[in-house]
Protein backbone atom coordinates (compact mmCIF):
# COMPACT_ATOMS: atom_id res chain seq x y z
CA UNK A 1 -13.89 -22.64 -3.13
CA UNK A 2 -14.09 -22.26 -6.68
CA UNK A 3 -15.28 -18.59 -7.32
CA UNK A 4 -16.52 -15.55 -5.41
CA UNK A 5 -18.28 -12.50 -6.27
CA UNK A 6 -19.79 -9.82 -4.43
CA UNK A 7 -20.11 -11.30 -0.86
CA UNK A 8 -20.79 -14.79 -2.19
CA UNK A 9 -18.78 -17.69 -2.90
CA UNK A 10 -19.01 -21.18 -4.98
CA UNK A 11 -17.76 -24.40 -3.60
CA UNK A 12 -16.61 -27.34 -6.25
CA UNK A 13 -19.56 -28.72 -5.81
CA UNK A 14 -21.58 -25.70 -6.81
CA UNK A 15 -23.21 -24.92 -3.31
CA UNK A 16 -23.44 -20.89 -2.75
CA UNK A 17 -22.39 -19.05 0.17
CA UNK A 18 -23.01 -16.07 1.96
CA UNK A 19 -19.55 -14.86 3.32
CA UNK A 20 -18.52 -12.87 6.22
CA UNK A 21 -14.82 -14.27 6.34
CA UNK A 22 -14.18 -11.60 3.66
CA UNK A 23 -10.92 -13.13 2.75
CA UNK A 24 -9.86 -12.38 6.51
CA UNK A 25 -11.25 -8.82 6.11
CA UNK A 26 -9.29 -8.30 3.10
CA UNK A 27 -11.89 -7.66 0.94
CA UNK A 28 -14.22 -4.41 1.58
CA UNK A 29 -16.07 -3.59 -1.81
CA UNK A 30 -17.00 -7.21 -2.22
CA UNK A 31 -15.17 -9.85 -4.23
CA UNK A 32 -14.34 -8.98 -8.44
CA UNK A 33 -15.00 -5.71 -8.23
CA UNK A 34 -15.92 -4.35 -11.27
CA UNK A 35 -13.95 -1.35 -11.28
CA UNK A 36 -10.91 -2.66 -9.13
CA UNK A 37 -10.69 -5.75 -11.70
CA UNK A 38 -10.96 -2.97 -15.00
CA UNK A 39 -7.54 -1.57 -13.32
CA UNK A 40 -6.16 -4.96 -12.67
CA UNK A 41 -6.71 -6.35 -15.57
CA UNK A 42 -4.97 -2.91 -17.57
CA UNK A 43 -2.10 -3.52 -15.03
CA UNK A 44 -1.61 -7.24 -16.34
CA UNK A 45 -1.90 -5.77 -20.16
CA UNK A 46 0.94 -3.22 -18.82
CA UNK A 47 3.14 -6.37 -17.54
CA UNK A 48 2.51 -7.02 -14.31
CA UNK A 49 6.23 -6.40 -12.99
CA UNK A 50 9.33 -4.68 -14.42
CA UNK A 51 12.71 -3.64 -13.48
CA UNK A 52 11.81 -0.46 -11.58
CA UNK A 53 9.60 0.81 -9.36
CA UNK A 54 6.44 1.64 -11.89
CA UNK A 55 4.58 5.38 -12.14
CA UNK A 56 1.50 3.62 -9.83
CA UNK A 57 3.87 3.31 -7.06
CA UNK A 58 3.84 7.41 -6.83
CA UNK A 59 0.74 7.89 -8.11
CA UNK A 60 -0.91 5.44 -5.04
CA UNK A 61 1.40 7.32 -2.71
CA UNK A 62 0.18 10.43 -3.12
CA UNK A 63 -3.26 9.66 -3.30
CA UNK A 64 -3.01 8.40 0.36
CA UNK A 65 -0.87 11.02 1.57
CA UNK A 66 -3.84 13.42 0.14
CA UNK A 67 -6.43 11.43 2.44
CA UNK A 68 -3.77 10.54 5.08
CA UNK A 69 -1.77 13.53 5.54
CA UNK A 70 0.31 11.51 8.45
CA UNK A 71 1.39 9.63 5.99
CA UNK A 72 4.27 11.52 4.84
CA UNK A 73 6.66 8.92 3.15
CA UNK A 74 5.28 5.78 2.56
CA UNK A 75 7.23 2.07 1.41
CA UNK A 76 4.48 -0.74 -0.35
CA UNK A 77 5.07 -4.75 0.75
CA UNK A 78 3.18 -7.18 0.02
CA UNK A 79 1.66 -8.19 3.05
CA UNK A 80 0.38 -7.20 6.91
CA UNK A 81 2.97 -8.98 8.69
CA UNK A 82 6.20 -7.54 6.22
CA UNK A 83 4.87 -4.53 6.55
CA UNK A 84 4.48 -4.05 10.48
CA UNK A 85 8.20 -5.64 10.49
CA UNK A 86 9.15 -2.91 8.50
CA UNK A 87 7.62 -0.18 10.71
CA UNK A 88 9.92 -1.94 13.89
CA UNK A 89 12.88 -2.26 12.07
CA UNK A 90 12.78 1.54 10.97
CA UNK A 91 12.11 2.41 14.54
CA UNK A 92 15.08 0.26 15.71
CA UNK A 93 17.03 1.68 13.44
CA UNK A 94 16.30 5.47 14.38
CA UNK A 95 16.19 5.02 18.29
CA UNK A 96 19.23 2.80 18.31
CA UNK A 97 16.99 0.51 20.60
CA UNK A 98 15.84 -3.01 20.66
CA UNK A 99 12.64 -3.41 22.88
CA UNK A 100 9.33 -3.33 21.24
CA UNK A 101 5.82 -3.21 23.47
CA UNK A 102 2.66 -4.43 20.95
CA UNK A 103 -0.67 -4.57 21.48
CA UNK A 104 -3.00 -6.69 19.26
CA UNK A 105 -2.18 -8.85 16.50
CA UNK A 106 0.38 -8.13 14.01
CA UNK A 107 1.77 -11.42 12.29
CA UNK A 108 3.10 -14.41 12.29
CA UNK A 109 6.85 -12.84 12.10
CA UNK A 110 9.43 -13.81 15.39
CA UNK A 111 9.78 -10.13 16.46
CA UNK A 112 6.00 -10.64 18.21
CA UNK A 113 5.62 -14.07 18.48
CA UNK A 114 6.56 -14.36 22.53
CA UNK A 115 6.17 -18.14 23.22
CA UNK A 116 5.67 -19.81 19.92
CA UNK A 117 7.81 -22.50 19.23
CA UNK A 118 10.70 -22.12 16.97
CA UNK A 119 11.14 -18.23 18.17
CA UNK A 120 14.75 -17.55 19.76
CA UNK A 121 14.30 -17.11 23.15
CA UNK A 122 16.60 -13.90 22.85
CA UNK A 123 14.49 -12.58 20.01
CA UNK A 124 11.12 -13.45 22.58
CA UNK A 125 12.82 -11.07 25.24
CA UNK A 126 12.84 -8.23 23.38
CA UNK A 127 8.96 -8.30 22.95
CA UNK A 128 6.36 -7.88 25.47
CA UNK A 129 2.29 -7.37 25.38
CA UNK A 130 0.54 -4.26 25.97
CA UNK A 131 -3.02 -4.21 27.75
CA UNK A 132 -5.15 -3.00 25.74
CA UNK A 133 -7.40 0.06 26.97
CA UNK A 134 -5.00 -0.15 30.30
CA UNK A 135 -3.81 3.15 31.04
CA UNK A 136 -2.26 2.60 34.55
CA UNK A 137 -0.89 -0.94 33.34
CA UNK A 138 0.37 0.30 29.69
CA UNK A 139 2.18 3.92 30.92
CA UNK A 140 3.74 1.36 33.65
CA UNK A 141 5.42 -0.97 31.39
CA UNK A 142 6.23 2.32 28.95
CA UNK A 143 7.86 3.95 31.75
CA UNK A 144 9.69 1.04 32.77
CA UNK A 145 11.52 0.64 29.88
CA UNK A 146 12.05 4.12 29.29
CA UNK A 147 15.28 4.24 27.24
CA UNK A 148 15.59 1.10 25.79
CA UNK A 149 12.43 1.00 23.76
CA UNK A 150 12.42 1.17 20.82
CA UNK A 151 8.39 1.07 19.47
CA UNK A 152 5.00 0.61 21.05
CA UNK A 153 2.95 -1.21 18.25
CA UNK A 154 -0.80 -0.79 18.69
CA UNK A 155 -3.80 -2.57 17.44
CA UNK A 156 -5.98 0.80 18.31
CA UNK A 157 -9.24 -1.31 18.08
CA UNK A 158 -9.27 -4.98 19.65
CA UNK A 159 -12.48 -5.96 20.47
CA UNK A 160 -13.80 -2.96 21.79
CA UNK A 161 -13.11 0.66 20.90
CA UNK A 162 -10.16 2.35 22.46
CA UNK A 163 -10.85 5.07 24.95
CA UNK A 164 -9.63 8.65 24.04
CA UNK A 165 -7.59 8.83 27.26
CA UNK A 166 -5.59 5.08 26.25
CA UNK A 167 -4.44 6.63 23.33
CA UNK A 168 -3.39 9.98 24.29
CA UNK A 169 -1.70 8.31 27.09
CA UNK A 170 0.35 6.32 24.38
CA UNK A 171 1.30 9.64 22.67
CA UNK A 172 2.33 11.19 25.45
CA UNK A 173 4.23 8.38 27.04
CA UNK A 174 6.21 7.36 24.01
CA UNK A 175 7.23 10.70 22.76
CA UNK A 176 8.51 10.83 26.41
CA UNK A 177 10.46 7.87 26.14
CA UNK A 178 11.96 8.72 22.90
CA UNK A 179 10.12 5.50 21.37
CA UNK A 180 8.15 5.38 18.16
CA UNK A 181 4.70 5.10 18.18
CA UNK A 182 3.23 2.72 15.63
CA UNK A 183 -0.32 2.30 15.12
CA UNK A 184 -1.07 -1.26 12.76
CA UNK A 185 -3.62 -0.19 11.22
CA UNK A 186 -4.02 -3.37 9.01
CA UNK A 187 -7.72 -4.36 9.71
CA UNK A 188 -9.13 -0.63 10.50
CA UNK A 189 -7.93 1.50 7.39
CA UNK A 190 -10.25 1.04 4.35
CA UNK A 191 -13.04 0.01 7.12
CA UNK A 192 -13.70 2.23 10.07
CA UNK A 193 -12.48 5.49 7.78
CA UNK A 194 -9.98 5.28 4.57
CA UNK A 195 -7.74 6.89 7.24
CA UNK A 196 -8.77 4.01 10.19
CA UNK A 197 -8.61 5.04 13.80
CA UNK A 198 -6.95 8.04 12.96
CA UNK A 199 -9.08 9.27 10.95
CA UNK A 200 -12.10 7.84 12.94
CA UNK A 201 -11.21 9.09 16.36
CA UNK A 202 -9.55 12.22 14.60
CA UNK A 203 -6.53 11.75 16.68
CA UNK A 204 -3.61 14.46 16.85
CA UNK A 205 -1.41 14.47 17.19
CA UNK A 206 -0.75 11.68 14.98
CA UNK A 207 1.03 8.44 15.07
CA UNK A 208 5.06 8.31 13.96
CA UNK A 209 4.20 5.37 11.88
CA UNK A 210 0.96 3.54 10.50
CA UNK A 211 0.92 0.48 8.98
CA UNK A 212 -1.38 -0.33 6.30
CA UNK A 213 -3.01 -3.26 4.37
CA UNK A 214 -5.60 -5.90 4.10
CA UNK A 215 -8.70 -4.06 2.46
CA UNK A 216 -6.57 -0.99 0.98
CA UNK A 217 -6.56 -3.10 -2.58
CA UNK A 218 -9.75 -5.37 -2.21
CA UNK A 219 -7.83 -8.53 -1.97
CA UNK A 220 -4.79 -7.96 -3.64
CA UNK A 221 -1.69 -8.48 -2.18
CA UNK A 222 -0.45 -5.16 -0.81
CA UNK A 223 0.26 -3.74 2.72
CA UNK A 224 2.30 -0.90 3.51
CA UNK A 225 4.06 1.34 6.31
CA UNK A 226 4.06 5.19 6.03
CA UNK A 227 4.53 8.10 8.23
CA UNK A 228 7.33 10.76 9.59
CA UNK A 229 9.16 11.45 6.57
CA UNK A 230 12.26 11.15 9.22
CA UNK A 231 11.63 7.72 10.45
CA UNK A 232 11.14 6.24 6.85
CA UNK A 233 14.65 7.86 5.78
CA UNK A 234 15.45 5.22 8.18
CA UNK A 235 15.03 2.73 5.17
CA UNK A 236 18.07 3.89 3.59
CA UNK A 237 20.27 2.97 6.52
CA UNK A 238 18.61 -0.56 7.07
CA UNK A 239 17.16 -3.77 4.45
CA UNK A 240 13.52 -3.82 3.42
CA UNK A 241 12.97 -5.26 0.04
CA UNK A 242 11.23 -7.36 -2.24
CA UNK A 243 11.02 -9.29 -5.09
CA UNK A 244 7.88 -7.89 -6.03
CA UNK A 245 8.43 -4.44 -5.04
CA UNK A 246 7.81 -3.63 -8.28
CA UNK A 247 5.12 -5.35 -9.33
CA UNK A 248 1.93 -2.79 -10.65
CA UNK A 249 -1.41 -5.09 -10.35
CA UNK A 250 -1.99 -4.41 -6.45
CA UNK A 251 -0.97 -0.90 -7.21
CA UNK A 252 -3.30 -0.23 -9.78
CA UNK A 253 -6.33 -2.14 -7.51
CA UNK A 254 -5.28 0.22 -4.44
CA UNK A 255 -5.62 2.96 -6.58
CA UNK A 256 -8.86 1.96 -7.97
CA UNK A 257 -10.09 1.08 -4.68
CA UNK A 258 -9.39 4.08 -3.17
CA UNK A 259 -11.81 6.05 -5.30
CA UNK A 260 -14.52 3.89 -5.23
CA UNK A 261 -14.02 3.95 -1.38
CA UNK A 262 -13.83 8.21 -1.74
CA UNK A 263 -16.77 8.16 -4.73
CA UNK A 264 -19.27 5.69 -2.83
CA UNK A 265 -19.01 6.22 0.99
CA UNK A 266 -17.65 2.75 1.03
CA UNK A 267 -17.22 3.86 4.94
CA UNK A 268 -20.48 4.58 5.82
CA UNK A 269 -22.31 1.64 4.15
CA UNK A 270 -20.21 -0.44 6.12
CA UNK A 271 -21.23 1.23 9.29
CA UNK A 272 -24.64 1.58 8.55
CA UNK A 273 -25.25 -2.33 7.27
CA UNK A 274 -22.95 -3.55 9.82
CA UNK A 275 -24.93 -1.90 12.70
CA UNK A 276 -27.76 -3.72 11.67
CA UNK A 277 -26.02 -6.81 11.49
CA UNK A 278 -24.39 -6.27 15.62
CA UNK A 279 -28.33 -5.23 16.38
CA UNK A 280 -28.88 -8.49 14.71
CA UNK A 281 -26.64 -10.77 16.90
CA UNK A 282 -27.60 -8.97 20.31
CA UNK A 283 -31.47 -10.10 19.55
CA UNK A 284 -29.78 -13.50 19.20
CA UNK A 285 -28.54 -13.66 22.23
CA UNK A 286 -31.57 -12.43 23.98
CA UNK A 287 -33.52 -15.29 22.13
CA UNK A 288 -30.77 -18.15 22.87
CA UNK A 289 -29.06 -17.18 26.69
CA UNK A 290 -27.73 -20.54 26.55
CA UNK A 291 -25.67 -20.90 23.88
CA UNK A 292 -24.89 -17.19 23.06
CA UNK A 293 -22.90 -15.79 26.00
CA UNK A 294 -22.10 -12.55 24.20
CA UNK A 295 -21.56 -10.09 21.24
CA UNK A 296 -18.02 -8.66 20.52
CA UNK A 297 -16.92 -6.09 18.19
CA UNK A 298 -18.14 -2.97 16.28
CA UNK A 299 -20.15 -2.61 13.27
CA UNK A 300 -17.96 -3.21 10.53
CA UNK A 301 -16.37 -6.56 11.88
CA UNK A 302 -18.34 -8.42 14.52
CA UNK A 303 -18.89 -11.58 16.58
CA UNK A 304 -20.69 -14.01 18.62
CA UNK A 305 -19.35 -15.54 22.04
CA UNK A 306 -20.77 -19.10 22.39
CA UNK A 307 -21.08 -21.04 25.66
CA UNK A 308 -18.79 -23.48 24.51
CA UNK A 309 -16.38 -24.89 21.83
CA UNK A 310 -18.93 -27.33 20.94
CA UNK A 311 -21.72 -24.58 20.44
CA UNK A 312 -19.35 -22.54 18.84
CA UNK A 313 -18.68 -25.39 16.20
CA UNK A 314 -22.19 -26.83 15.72
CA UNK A 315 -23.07 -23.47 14.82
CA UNK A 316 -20.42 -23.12 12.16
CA UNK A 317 -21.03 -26.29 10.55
CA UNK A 318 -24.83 -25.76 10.65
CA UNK A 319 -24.69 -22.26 9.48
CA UNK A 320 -22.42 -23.37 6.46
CA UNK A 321 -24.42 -26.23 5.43
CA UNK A 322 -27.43 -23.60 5.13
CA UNK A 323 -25.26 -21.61 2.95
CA UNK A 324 -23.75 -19.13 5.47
CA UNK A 325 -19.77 -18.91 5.98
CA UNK A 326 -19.86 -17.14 9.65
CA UNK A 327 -16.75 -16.80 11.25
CA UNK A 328 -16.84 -18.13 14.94
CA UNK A 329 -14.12 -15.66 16.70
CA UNK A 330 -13.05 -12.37 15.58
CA UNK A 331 -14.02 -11.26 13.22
CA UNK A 332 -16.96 -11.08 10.89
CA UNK A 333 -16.71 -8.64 8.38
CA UNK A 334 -19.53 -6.76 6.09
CA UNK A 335 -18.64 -5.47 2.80
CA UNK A 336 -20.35 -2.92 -0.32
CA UNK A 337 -21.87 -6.11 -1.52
CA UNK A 338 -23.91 -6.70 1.71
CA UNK A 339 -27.06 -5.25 1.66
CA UNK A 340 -29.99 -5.36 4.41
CA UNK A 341 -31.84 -8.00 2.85
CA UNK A 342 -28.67 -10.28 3.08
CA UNK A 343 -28.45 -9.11 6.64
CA UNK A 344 -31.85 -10.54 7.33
CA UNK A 345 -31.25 -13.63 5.86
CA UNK A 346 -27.87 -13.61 7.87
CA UNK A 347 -29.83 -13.71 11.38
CA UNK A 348 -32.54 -16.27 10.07
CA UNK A 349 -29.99 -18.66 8.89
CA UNK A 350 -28.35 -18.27 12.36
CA UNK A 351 -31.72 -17.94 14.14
CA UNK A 352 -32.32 -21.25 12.49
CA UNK A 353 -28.94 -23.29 12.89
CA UNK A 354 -29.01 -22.16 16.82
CA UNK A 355 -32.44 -23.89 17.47
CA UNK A 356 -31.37 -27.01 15.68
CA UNK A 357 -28.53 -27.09 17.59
């Protein structure tokens, strides 16, 4: 790729895209912008970085803690996967405890890696994987624990929606233990709500921690973990630093991204475009049984299931070469640039590319 804008993209050899890769999700208001690149660019005029932490670092803070009133302290990284390994290490540090339960995906980082080669088989035992939406199976492995866990780190949407009673039985069960409850809200903040499931399934009480990032600054690099004010005095008894802590750019883009997501109902355009888009994919599959096994997701990040690998990839390649960059697992995401008419021409591209396939 050689440039993007709005929800399209330019290869080097000048071919357009339609995208619904998003930069991984990372991108919610639609690539460059305009306002988000204004406070960018005055950030880069400013100096980019400096010596100590800069005014936008407050400034950003309490603007979420006004729309995220869980959030009572919060510490900015630069990405998903620092940032979730911050929220651990702050709940190791004030349980005392070592044993983390996680459900969903949250990084490439050892803490969570469980098989992957190159992980310390001692650092792999002190990890283990939640079901999601289990209630029996999830208070089970809670219980069993007990006093030697330290966090339960939660996706709270993979796939499918959580159920009300999954996540009240995660409340309840970890403030039992004594453990910290820490919901990674990486992909759902700045998507299903500004606040993500919290906000969305207005939970309370509230998780201990919540971990923030991907489309809070529309692409720039900037994640963050906030919560108890407590637990994140935690950070002056442990290491979590940067470089870059004090770089301004991704600051200044949060911050502008933040009110065009509060000015625009950045939230509800991405519901209502992305519901046509799931509608969208369902009447696939009804037309093409055998090669679309199933739909997956919610509105604002969707996907298909295809009958095989080899379905899967024909339709990738084939959607791609008629301009469309559709992600073949989870997930799909729209964006403010994505209107219905690109949503039409979405389904005929795919409509198309499945019958030639």
């Amino acid at each position: 790729m050689v440039r993007a804008s709005g929800c399209r993209v330019w290869d080097s050899a000048g071919r357009e895209y339609v995208d619904y890769i998003m930069a991984l999700g990372a991108v919610a208001l639609g690539y460059g912008h305009p306002a988000v690149n204004r406070a960018a660019e005055r950030a880069i005029a400013a100096g980019v970085v400096g010596p100590l932490p800069p005014v936008a670092e407050a400034e950003l803070a309490d603007a979420l803690a006004a729309r995220m009133p869980w959030v009572e302290r919060v510490r900015f990284l630069k990405t998903g996967a620092e940032a979730v390994a911050a929220a651990v290490r702050l709940a190791r540090v004030a349980t005392g405890r070592e044993l983390v339960l996680g459900c969903g995906y949250h990084g490439w980082l050892d803490w969570c890696q469980g098989a992957t080669d190159g992980v310390p088989a001692g650092v792999r035992a002190l990890f283990a994987e939640l079901p999601f939406n289990d209630v029996a199976a999830a208070r089970q492995m809670i219980r069993d624990r007990g006093p030697r866990l330290a966090a339960v780190v939660i996706e709270p949407l993979v796939v499918t929606e959580p159920s009300r009673e999954w996540l009240e039985m995660l409340r309840v069960e970890t403030a039992r233990a004594g453990a910290v409850l820490v919901f990674d809200e990486i992909k759902t903040a700045f998507r299903l709500a500004i606040g993500g499931a919290v906000e969305r399934y207005t939970l309370r009480p509230t998780p201990d921690l919540v971990v923030l990032g991907k489309a809070m600054a529309n692409g720039f690099p900037l994640a963050a973990v906030g919560g108890r004010a407590d637990l994140m005095a935690a950070a002056s008894r442990t290491w979590i630093s940067s470089t870059l802590a004090t770089e301004g750019v991704a600051l200044a883009a949060a911050r502008a991204t933040l009110e065009v997501f509060t000015r625009e109902d950045v939230c509800g355009h991405l519901h209502r475009v992305g519901t046509k888009l799931l509608h969208g994919l369902h009447a696939l599959q009804t037309r093409h049984p055998a090669k679309i096994t199933g739909v997956a997701g919610v509105a604002e990040m969707c996907f298909l299931h295809y009958a095989s690998d080899a379905v899967s990839h024909a339709a990738a390649l084939g959607a791609a070469a008629r301009g469309l960059l559709f992600k073949r697992t989870a997930y799909n995401f729209v964006s403010l640039a994505h209107d219905e008419g690109t949503v039409d021409r979405t389904l005929d591209i795919l409509d198309a590319t499945l019958r030639a396939i």
